[in-house]
PDB file of N, CA and C in Angstrom:
ATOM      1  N   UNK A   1      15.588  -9.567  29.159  1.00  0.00           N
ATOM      2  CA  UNK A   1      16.866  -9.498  29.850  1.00  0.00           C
ATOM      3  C   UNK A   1      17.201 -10.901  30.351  1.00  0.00           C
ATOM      4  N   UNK A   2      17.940 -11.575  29.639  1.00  0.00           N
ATOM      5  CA  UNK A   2      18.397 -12.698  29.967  1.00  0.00           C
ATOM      6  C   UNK A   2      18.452 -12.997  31.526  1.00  0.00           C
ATOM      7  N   UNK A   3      20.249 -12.539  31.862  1.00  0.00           N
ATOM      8  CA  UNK A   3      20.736 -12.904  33.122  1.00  0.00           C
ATOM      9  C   UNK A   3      20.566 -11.107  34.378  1.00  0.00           C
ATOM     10  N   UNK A   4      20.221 -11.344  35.172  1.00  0.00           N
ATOM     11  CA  UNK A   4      20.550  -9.807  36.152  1.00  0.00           C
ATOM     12  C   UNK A   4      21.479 -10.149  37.237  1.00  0.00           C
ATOM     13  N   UNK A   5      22.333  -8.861  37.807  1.00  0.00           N
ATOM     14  CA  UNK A   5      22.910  -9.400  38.816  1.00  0.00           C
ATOM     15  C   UNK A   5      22.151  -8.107  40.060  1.00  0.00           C
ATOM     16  N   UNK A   6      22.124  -9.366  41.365  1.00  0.00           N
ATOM     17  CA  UNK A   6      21.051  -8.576  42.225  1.00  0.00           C
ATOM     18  C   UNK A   6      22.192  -7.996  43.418  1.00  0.00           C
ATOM     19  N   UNK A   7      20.928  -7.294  44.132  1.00  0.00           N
ATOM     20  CA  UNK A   7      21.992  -6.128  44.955  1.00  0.00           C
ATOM     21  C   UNK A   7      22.658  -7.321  46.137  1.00  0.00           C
ATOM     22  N   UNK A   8      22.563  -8.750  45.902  1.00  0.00           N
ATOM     23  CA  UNK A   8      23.596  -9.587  46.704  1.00  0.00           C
ATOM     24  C   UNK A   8      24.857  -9.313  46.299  1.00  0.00           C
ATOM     25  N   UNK A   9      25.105  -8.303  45.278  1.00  0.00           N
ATOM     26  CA  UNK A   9      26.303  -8.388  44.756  1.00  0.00           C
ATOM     27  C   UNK A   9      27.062  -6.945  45.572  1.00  0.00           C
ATOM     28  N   UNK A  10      25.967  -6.454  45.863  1.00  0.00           N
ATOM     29  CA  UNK A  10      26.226  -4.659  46.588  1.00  0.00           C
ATOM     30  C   UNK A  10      27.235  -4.700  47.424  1.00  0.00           C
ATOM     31  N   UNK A  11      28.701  -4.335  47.279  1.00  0.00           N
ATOM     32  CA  UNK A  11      29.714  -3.655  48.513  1.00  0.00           C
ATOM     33  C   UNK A  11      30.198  -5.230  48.809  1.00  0.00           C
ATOM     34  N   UNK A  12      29.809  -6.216  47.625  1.00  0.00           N
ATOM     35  CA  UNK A  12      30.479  -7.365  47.677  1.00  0.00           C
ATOM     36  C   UNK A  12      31.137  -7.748  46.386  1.00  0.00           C
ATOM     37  N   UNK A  13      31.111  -6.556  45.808  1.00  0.00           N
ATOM     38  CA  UNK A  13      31.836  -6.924  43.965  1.00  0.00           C
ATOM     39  C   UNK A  13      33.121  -7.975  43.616  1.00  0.00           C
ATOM     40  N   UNK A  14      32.705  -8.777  43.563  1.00  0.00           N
ATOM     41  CA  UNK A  14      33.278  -9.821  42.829  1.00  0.00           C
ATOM     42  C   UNK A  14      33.621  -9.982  41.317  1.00  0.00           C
ATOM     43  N   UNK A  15      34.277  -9.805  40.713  1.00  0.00           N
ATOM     44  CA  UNK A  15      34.450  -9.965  39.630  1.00  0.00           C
ATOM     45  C   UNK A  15      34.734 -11.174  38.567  1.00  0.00           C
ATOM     46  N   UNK A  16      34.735 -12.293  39.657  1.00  0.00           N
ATOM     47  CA  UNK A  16      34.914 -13.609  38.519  1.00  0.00           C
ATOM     48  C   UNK A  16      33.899 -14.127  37.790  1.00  0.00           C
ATOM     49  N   UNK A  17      33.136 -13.259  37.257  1.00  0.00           N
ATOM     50  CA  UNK A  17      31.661 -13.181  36.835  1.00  0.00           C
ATOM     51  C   UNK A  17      32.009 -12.585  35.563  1.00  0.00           C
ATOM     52  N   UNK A  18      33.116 -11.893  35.603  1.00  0.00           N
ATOM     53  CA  UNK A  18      33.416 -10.600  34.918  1.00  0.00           C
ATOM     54  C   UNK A  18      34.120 -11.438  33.505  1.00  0.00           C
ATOM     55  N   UNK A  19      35.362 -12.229  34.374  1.00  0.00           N
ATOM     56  CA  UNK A  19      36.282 -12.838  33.297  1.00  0.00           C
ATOM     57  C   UNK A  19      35.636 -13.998  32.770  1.00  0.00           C
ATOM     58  N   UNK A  20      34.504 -14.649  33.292  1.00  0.00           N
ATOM     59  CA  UNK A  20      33.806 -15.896  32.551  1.00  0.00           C
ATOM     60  C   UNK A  20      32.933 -14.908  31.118  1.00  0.00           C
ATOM     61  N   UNK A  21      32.860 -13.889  31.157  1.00  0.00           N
ATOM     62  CA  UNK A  21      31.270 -13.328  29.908  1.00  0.00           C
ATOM     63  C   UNK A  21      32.402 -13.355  28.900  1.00  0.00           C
ATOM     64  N   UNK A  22      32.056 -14.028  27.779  1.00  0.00           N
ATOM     65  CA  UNK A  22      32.327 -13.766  26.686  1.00  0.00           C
ATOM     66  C   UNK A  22      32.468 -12.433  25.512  1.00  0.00           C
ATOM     67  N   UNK A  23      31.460 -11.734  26.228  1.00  0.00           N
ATOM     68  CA  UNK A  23      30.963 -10.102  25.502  1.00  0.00           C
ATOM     69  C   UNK A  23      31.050  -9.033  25.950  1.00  0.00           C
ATOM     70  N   UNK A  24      31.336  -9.232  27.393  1.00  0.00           N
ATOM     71  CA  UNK A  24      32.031  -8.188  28.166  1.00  0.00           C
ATOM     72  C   UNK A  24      30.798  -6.948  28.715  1.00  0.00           C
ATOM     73  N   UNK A  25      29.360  -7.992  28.997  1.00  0.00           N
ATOM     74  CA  UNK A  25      28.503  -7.271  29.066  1.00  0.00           C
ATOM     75  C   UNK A  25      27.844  -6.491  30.659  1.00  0.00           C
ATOM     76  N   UNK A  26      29.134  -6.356  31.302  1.00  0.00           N
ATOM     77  CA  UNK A  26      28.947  -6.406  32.814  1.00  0.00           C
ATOM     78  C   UNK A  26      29.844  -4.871  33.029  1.00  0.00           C
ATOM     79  N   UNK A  27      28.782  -4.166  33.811  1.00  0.00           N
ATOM     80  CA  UNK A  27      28.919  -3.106  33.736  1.00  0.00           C
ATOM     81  C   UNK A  27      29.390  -2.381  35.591  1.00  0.00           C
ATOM     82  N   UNK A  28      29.756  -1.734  36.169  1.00  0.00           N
ATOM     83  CA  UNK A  28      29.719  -0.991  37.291  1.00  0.00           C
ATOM     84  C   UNK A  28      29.885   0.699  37.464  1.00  0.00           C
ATOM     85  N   UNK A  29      28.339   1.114  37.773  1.00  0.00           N
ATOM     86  CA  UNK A  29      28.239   2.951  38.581  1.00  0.00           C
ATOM     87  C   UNK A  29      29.589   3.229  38.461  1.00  0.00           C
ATOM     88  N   UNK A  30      29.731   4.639  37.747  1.00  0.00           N
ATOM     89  CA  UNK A  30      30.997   5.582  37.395  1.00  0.00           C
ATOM     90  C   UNK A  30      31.019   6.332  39.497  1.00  0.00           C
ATOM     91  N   UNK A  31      29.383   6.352  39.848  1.00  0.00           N
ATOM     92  CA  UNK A  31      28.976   7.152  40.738  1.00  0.00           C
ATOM     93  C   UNK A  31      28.561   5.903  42.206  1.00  0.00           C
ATOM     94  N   UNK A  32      29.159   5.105  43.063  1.00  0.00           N
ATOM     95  CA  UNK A  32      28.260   4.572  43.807  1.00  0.00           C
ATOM     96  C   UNK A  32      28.058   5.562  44.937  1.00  0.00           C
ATOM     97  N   UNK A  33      28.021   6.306  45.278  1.00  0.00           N
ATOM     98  CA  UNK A  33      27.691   6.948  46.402  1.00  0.00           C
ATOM     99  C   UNK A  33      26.314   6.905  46.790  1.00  0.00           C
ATOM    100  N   UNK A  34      25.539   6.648  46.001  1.00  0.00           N
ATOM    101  CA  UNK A  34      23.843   6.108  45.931  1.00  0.00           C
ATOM    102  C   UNK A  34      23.838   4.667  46.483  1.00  0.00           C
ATOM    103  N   UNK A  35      24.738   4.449  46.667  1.00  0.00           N
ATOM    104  CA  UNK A  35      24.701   3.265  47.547  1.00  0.00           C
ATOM    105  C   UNK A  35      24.497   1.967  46.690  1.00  0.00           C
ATOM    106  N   UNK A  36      24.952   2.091  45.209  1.00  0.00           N
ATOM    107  CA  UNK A  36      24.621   1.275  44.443  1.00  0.00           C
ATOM    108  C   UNK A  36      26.135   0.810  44.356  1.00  0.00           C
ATOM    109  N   UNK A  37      27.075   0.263  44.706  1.00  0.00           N
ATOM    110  CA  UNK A  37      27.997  -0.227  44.308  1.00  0.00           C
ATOM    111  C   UNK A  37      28.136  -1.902  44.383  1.00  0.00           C
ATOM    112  N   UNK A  38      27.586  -2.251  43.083  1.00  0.00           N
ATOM    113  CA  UNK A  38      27.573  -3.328  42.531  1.00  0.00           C
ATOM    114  C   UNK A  38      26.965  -3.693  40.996  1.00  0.00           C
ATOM    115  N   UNK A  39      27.839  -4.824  40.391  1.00  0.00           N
ATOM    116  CA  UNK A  39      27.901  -4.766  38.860  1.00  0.00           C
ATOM    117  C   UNK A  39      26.819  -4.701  38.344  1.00  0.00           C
ATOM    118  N   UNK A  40      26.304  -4.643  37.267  1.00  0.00           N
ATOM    119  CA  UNK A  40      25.231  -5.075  36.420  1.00  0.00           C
ATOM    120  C   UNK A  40      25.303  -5.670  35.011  1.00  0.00           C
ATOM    121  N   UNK A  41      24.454  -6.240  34.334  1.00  0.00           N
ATOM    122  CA  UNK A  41      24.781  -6.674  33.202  1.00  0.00           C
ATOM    123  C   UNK A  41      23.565  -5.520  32.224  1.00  0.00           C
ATOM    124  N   UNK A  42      24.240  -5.667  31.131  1.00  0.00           N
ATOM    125  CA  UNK A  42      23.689  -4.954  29.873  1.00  0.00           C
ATOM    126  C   UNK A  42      22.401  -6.058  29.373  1.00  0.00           C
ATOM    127  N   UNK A  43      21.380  -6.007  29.472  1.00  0.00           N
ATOM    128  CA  UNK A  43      20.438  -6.581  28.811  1.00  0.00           C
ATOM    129  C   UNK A  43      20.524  -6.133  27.673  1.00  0.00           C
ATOM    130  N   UNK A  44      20.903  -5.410  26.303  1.00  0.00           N
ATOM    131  CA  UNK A  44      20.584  -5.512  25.064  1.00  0.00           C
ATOM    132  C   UNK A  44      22.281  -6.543  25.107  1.00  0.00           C
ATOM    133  N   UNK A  45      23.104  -6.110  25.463  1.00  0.00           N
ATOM    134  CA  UNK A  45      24.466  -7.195  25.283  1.00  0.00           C
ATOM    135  C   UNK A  45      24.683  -8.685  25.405  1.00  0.00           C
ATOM    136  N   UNK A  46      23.971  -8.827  26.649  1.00  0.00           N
ATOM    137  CA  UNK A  46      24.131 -10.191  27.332  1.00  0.00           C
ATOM    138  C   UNK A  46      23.634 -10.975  26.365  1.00  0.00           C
ATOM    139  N   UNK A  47      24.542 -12.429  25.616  1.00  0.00           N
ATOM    140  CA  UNK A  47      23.811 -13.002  24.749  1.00  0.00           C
ATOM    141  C   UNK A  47      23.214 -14.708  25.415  1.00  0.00           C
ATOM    142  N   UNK A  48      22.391 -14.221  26.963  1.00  0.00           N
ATOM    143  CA  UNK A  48      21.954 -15.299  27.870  1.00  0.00           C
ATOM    144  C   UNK A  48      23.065 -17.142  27.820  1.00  0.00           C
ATOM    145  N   UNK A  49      24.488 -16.642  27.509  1.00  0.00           N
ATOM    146  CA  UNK A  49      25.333 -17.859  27.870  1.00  0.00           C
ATOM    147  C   UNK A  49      25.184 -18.233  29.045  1.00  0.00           C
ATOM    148  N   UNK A  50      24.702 -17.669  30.219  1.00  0.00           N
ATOM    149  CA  UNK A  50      24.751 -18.402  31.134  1.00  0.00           C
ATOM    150  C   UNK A  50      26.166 -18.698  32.225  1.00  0.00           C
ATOM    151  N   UNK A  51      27.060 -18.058  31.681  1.00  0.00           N
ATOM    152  CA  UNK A  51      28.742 -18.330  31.826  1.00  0.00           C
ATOM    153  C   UNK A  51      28.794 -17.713  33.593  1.00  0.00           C
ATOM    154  N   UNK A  52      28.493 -16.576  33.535  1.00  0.00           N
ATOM    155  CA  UNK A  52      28.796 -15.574  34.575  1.00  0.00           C
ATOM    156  C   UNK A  52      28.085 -16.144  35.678  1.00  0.00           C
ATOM    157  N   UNK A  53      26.713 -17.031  35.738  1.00  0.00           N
ATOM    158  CA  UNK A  53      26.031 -17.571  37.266  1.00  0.00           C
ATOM    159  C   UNK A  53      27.081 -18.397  37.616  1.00  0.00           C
ATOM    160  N   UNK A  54      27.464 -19.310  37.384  1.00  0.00           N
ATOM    161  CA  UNK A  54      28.186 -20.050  38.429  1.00  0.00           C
ATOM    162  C   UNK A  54      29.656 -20.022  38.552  1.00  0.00           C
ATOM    163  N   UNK A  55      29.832 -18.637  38.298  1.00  0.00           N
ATOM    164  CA  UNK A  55      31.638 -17.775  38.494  1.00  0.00           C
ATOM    165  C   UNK A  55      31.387 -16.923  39.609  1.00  0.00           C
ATOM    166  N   UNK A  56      29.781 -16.497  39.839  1.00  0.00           N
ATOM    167  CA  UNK A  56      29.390 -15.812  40.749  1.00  0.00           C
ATOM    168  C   UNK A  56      29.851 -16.615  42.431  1.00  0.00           C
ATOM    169  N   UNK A  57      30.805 -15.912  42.905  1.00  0.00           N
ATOM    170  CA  UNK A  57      30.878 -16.438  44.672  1.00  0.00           C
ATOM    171  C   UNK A  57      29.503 -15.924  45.759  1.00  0.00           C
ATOM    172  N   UNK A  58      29.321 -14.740  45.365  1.00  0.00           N
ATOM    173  CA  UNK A  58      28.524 -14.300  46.311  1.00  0.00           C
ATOM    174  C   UNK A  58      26.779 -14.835  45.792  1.00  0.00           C
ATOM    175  N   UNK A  59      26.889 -15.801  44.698  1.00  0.00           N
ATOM    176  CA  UNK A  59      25.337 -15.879  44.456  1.00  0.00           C
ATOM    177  C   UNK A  59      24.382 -15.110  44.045  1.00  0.00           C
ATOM    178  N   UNK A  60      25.028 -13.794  43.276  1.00  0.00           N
ATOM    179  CA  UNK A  60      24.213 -13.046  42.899  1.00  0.00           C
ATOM    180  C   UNK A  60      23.289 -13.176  41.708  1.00  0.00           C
ATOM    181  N   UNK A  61      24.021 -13.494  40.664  1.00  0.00           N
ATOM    182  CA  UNK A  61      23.359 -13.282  39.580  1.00  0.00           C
ATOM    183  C   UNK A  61      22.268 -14.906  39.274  1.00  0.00           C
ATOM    184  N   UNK A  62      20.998 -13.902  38.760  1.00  0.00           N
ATOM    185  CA  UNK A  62      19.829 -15.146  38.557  1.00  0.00           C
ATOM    186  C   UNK A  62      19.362 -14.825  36.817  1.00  0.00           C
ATOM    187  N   UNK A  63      18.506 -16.005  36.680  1.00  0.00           N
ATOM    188  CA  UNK A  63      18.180 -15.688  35.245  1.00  0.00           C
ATOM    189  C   UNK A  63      16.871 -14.822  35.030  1.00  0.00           C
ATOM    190  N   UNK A  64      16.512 -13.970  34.753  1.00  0.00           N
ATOM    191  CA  UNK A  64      15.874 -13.150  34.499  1.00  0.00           C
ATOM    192  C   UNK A  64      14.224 -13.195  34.850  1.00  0.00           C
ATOM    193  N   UNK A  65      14.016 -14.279  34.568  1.00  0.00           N
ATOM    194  CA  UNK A  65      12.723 -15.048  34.943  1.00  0.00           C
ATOM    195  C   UNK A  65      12.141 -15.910  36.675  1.00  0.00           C
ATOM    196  N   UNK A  66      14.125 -15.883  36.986  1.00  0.00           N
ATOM    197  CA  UNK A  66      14.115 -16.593  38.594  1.00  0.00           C
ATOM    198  C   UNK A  66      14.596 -15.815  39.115  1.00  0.00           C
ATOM    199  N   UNK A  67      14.169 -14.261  39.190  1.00  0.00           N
ATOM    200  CA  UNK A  67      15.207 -13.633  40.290  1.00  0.00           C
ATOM    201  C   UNK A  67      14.242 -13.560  41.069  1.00  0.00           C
ATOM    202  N   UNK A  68      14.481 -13.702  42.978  1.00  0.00           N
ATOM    203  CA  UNK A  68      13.991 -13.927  44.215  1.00  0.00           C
ATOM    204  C   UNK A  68      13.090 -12.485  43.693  1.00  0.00           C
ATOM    205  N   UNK A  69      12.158 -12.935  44.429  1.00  0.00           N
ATOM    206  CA  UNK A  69      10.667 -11.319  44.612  1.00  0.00           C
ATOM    207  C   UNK A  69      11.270 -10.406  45.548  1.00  0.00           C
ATOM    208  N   UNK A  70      12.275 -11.147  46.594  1.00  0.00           N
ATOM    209  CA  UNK A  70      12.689  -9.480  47.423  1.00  0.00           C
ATOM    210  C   UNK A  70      13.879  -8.919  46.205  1.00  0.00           C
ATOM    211  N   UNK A  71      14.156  -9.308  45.208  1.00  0.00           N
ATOM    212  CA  UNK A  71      15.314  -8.500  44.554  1.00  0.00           C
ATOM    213  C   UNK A  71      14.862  -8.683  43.035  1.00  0.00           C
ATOM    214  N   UNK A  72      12.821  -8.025  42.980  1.00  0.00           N
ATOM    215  CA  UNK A  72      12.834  -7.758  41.563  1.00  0.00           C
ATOM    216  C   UNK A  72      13.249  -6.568  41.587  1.00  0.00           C
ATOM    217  N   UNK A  73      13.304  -5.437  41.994  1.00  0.00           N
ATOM    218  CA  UNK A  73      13.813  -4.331  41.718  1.00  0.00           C
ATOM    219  C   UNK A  73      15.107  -4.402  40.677  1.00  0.00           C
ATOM    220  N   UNK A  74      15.888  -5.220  41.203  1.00  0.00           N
ATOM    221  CA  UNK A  74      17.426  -5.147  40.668  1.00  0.00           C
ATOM    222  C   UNK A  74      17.224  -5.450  39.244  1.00  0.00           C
ATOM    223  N   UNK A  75      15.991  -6.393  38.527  1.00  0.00           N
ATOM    224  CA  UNK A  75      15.877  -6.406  37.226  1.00  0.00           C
ATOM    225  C   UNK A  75      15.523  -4.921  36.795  1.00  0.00           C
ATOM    226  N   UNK A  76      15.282  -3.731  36.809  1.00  0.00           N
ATOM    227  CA  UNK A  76      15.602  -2.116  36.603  1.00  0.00           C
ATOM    228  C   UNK A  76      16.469  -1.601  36.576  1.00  0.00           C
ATOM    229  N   UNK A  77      17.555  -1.877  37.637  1.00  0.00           N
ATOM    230  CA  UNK A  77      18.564  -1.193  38.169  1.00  0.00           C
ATOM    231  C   UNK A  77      19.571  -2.066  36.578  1.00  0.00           C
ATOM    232  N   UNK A  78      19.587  -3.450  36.497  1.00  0.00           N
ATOM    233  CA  UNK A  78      20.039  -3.573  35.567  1.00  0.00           C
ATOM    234  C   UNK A  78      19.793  -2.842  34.075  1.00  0.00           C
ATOM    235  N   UNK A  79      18.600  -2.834  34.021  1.00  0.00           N
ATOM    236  CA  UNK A  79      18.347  -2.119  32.558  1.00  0.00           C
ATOM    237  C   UNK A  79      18.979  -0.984  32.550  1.00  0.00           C
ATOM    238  N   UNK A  80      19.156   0.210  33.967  1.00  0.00           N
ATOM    239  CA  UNK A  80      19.512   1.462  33.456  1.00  0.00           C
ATOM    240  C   UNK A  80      20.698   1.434  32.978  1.00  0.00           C
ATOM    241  N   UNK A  81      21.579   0.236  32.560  1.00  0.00           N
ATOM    242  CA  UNK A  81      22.767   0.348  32.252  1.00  0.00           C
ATOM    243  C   UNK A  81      22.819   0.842  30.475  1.00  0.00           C
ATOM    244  N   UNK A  82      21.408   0.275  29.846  1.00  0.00           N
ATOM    245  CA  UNK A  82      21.688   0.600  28.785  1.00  0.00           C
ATOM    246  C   UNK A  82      20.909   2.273  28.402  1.00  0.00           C
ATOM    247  N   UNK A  83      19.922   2.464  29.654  1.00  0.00           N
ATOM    248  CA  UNK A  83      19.165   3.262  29.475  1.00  0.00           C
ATOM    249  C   UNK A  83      20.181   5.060  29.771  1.00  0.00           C
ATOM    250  N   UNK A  84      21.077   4.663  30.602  1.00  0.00           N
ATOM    251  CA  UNK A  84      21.704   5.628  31.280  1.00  0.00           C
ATOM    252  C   UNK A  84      23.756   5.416  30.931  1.00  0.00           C
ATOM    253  N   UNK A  85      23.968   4.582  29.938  1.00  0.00           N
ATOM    254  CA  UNK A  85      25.426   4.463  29.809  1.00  0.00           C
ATOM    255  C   UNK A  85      26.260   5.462  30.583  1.00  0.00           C
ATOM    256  N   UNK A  86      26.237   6.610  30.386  1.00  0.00           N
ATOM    257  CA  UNK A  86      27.379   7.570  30.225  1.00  0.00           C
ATOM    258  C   UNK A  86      27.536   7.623  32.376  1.00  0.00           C
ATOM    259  N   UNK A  87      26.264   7.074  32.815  1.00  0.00           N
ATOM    260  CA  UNK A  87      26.826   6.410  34.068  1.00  0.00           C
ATOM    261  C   UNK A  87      27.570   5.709  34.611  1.00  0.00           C
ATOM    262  N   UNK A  88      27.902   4.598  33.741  1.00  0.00           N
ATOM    263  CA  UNK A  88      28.350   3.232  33.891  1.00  0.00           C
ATOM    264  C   UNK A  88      29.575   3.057  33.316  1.00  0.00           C
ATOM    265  N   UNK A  89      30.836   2.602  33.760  1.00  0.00           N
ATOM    266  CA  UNK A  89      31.489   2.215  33.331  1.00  0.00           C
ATOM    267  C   UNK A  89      32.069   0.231  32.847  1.00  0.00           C
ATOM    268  N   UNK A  90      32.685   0.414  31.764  1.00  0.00           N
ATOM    269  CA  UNK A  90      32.939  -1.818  32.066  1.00  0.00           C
ATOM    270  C   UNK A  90      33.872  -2.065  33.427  1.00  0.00           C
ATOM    271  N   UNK A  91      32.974  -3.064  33.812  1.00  0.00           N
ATOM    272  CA  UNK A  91      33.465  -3.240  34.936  1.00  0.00           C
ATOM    273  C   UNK A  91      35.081  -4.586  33.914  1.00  0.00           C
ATOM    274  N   UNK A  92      35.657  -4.591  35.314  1.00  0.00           N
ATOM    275  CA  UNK A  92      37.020  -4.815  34.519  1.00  0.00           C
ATOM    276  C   UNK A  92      37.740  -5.980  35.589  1.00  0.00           C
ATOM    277  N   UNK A  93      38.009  -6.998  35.348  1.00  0.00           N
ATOM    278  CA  UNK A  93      38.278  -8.358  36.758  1.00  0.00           C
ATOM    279  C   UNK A  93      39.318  -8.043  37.354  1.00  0.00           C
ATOM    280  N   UNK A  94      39.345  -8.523  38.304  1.00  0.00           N
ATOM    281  CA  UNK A  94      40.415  -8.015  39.474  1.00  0.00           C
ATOM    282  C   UNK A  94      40.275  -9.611  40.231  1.00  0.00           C
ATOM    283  N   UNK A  95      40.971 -10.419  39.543  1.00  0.00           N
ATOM    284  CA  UNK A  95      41.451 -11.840  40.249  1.00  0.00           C
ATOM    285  C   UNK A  95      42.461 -11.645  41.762  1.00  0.00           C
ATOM    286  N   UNK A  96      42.707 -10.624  42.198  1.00  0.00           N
ATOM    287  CA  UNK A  96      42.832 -10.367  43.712  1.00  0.00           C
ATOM    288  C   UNK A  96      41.658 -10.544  44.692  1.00  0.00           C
ATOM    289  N   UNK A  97      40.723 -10.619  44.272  1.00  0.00           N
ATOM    290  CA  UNK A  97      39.376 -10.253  45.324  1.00  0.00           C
ATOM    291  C   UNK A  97      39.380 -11.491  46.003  1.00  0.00           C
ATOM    292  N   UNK A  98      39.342 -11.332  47.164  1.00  0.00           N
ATOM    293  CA  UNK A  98      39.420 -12.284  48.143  1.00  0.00           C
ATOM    294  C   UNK A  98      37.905 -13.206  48.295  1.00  0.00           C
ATOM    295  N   UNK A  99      37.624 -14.758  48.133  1.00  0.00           N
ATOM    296  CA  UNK A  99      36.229 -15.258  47.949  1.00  0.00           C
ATOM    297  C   UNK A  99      35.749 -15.417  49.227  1.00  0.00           C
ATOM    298  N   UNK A 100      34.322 -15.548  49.089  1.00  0.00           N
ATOM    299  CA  UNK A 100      33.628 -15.361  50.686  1.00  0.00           C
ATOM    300  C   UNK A 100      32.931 -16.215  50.812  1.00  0.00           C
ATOM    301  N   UNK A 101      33.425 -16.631  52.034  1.00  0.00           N
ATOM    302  CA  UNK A 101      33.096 -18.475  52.817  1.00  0.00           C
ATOM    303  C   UNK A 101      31.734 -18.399  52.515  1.00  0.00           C
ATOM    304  N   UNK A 102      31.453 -19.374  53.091  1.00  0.00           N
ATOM    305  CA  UNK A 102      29.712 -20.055  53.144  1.00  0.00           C
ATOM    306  C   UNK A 102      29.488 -19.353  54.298  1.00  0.00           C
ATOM    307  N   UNK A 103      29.701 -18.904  55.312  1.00  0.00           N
ATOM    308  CA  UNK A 103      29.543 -18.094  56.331  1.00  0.00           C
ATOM    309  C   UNK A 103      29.032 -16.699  55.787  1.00  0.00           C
ATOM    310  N   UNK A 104      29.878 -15.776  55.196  1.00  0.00           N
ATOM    311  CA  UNK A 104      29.810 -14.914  55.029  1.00  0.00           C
ATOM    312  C   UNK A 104      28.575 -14.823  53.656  1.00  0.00           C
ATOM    313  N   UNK A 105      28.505 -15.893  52.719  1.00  0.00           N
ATOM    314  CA  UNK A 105      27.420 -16.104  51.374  1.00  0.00           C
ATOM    315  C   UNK A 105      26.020 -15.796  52.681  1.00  0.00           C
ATOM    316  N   UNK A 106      25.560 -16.803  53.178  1.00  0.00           N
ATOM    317  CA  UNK A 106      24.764 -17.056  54.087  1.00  0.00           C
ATOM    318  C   UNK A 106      23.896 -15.652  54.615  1.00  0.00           C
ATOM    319  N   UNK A 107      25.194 -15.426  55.326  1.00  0.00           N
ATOM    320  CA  UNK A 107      24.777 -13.778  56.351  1.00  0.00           C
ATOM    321  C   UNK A 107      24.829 -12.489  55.278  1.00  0.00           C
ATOM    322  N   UNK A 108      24.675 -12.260  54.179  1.00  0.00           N
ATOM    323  CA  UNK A 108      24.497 -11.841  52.876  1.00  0.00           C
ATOM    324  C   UNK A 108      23.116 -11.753  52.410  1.00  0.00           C
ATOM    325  N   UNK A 109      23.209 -13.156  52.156  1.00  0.00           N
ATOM    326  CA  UNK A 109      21.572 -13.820  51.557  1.00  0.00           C
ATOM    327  C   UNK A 109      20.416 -13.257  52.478  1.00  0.00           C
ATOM    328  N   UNK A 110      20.764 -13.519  54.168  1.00  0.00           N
ATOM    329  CA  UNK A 110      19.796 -12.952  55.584  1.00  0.00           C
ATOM    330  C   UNK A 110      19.724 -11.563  55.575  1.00  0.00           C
ATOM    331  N   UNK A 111      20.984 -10.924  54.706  1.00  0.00           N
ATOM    332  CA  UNK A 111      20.588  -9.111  54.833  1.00  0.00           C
ATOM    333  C   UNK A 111      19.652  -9.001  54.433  1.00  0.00           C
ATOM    334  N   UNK A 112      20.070  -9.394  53.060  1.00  0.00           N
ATOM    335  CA  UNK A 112      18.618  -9.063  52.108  1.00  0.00           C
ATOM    336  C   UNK A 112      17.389  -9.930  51.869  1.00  0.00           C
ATOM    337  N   UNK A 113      17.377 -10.533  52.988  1.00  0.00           N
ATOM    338  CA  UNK A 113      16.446 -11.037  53.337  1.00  0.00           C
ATOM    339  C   UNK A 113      15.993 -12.582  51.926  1.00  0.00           C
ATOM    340  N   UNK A 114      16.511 -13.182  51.701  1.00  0.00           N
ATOM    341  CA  UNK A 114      16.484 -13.966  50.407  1.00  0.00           C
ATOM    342  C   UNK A 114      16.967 -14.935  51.520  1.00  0.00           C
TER     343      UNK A 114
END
C-alpha cells in the first residue's frame, strides 16, 4: 500500500487531496456513524504518485512505510476499502472546504497524540 490517509483526517475531511490523484483512488464510509468519517485511499488503485501528500492541509496522509506508530492502525482501515467496497463510496472534491490554520493542524496532531 503505497500512500494511507490517517484518522488526522477524521471529522476533518478535506478534499484537496482528492482533486490532486490522478486515478481517483480516494475513497469515503457510505456509513460514518462508527465514527470513521474520514477518506481513505484504495491500495490495489493508488499508483504511489505521491500527488495527494502535499494537497493534504490537515497532514494526514503518509507513505505507507512512514506512517506515525500511534496511527498504524489506519494502514487497515485503509485496506478495507478494497476488502469491503460496497461500503465505500468515491469520495468526490468539494473546493468550498474551508483550510485549517497552523493552530488548528497542531491541536489535531495533540488529539491524536502524533
Amino acid at each position: 500500500m503505497p500512500w494511507v490517509v490517517t484518522r488526522l483526517c477524521r471529522d476533518n475531511v478535506d478534499t484537496a487531496c482528492v482533486a490532486e490523484c490522478p486515478v481517483d483512488c480516494f475513497y469515503i464510509p457510505k456509513d460514518t456513524s462508527n465514527g470513521r468519517n474520514q477518506l481513505v485511499i484504495s491500495p490495489s488503485e493508488c499508483i504511489d504518485c505521491g500527488a495527494c501528500e502535499p494537497a493534504c492541509p490537515w497532514e494526514a496522509i503518509f507513505k505507507d512505510d512512514s506512517v506515525p506508530s500511534r496511527l498504524a492502525d489506519d494502514i487497515a482501515l485503509n485496506a478495507e476499502v478494497d476488502a469491503r467496497r460496497d461500503e465505500f463510496e468515491q469520495a468526490q472534491e468539494n473546493p468550498d472546504t474551508p483550510k485549517p490554520t497552523a493552530e488548528e493542524i497542531q491541536a489535531n496532531r495533540a488529539k491524536w497524540g502524533v
